[in-house]
C-alpha atoms as a PDB file:
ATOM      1  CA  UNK A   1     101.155 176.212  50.036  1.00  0.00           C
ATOM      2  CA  UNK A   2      98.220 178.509  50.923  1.00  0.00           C
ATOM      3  CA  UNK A   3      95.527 177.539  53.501  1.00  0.00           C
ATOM      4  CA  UNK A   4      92.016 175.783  51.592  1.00  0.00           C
ATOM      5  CA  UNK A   5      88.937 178.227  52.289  1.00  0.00           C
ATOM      6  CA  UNK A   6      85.458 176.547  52.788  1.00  0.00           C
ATOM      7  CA  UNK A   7      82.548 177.920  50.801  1.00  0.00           C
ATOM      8  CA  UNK A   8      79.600 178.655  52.843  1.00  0.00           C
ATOM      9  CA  UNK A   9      76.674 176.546  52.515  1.00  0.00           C
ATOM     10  CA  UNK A  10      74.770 179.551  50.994  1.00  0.00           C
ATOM     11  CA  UNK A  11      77.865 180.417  48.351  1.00  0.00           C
ATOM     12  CA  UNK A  12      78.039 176.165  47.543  1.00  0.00           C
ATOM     13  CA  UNK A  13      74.387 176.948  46.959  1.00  0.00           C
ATOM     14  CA  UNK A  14      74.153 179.789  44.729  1.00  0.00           C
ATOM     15  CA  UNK A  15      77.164 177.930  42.660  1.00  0.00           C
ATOM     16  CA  UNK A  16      75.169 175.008  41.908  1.00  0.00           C
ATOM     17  CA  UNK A  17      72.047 177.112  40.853  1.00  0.00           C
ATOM     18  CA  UNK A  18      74.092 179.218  38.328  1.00  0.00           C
ATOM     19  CA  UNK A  19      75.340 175.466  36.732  1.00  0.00           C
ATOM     20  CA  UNK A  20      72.188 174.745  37.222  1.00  0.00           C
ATOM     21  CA  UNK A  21      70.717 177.568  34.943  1.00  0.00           C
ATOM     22  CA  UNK A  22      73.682 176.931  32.529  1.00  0.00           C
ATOM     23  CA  UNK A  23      72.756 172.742  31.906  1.00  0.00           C
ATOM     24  CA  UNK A  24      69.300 173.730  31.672  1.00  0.00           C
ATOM     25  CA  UNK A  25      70.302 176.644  28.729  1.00  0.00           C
ATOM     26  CA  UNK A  26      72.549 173.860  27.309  1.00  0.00           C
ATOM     27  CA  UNK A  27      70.028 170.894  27.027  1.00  0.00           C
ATOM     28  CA  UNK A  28      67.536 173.570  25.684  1.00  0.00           C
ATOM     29  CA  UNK A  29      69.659 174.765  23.002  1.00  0.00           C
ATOM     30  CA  UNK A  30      70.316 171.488  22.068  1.00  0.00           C
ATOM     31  CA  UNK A  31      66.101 170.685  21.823  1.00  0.00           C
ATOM     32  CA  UNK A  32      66.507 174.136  19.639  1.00  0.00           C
ATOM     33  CA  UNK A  33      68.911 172.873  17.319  1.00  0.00           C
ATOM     34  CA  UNK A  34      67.306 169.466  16.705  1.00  0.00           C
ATOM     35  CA  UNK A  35      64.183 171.120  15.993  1.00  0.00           C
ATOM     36  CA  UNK A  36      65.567 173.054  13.511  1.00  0.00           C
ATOM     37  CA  UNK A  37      67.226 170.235  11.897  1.00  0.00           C
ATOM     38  CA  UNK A  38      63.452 168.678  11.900  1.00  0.00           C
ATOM     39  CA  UNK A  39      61.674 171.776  10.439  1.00  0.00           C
ATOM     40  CA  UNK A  40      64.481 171.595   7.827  1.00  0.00           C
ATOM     41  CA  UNK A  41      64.282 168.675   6.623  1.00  0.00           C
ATOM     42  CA  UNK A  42      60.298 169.053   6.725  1.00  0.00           C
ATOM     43  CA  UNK A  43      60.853 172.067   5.014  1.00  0.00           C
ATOM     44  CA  UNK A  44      63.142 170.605   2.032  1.00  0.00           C
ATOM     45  CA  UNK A  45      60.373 167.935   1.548  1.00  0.00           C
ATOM     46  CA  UNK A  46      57.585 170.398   1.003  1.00  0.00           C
ATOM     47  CA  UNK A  47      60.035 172.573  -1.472  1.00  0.00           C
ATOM     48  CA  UNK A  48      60.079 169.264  -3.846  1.00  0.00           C
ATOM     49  CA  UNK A  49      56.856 168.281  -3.161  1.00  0.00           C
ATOM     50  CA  UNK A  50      55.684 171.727  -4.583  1.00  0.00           C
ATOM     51  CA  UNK A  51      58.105 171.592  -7.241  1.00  0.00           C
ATOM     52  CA  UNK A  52      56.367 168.234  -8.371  1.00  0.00           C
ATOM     53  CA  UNK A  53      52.859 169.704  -8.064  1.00  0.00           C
ATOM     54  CA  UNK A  54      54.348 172.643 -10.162  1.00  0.00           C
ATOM     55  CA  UNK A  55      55.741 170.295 -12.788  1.00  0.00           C
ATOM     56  CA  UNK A  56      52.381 167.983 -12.752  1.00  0.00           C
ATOM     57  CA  UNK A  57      50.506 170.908 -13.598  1.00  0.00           C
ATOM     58  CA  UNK A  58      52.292 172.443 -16.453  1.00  0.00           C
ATOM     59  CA  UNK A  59      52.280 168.878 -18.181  1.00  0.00           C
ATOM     60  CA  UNK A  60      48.627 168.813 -17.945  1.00  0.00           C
ATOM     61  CA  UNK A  61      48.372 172.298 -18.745  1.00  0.00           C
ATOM     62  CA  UNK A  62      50.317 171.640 -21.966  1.00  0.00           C
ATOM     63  CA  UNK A  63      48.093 168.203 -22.961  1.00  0.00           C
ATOM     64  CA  UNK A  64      45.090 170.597 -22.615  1.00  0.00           C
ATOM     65  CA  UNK A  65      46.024 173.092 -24.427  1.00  0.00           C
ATOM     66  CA  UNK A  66      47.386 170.764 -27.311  1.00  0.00           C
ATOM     67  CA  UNK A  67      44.186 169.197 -27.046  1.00  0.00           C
ATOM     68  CA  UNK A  68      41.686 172.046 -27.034  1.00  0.00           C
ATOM     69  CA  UNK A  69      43.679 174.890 -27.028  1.00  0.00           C
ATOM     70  CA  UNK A  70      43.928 177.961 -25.568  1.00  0.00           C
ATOM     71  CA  UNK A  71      40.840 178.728 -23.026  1.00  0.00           C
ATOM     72  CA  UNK A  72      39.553 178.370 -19.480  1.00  0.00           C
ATOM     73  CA  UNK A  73      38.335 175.872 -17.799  1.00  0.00           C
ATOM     74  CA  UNK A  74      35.509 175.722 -15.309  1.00  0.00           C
ATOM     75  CA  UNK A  75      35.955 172.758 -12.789  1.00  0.00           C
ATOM     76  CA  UNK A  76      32.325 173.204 -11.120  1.00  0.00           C
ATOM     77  CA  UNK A  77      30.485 172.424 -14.820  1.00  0.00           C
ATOM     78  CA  UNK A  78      33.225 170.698 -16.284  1.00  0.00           C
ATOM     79  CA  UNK A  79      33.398 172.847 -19.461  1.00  0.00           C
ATOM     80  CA  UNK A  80      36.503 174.008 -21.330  1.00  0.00           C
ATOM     81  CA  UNK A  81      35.628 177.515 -22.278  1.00  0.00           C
ATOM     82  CA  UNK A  82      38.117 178.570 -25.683  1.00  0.00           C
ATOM     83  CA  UNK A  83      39.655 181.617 -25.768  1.00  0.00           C
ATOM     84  CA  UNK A  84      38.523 184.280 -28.433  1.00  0.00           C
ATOM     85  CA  UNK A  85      40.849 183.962 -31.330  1.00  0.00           C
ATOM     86  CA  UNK A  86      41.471 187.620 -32.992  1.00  0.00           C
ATOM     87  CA  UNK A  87      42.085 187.096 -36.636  1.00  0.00           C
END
């Protein structure tokens, strides 16, 4: 069996930085990656919660328009403004 060599106390040194570096990169990818899952999931919510506003509108969209008809409305006055039907 071969002789064991001793690091130096410089080389044991520069060993444990590099690990170091490397846990540090490891624990940060991990913050990365749980973040993501975060902004996901936030993200998902926000996609149905728009998808609901969408839906909320087009049902009071279509009770207007069954109610007055086709027009504008102006939400400063309040006023329903009907379109100009061409006959």
């Amino acid at each position: 069996m071969a002789d064991s060599i001793k690091f130096t106390p410089e080389e044991i040194q520069e060993i444990q930085g590099v690990q170091s570096l490397y846990n540090a990169i490891v624990t940060q990818a991990g913050q990365v990656y749980l973040e993501e899952l975060s902004l996901d999931k936030k993200k998902d919510q926000l996609e149905s919660n728009f998808e609901e506003i969408r839906s909320k509108e087009s049902e009071i969209i279509s009770t207007l328009t069954t109610k007055y008809g086709q027009g504008q409305i102006n939400l400063e006055t309040g006023e329903f403004i009907p379109a100009d039907s061409e006959d």
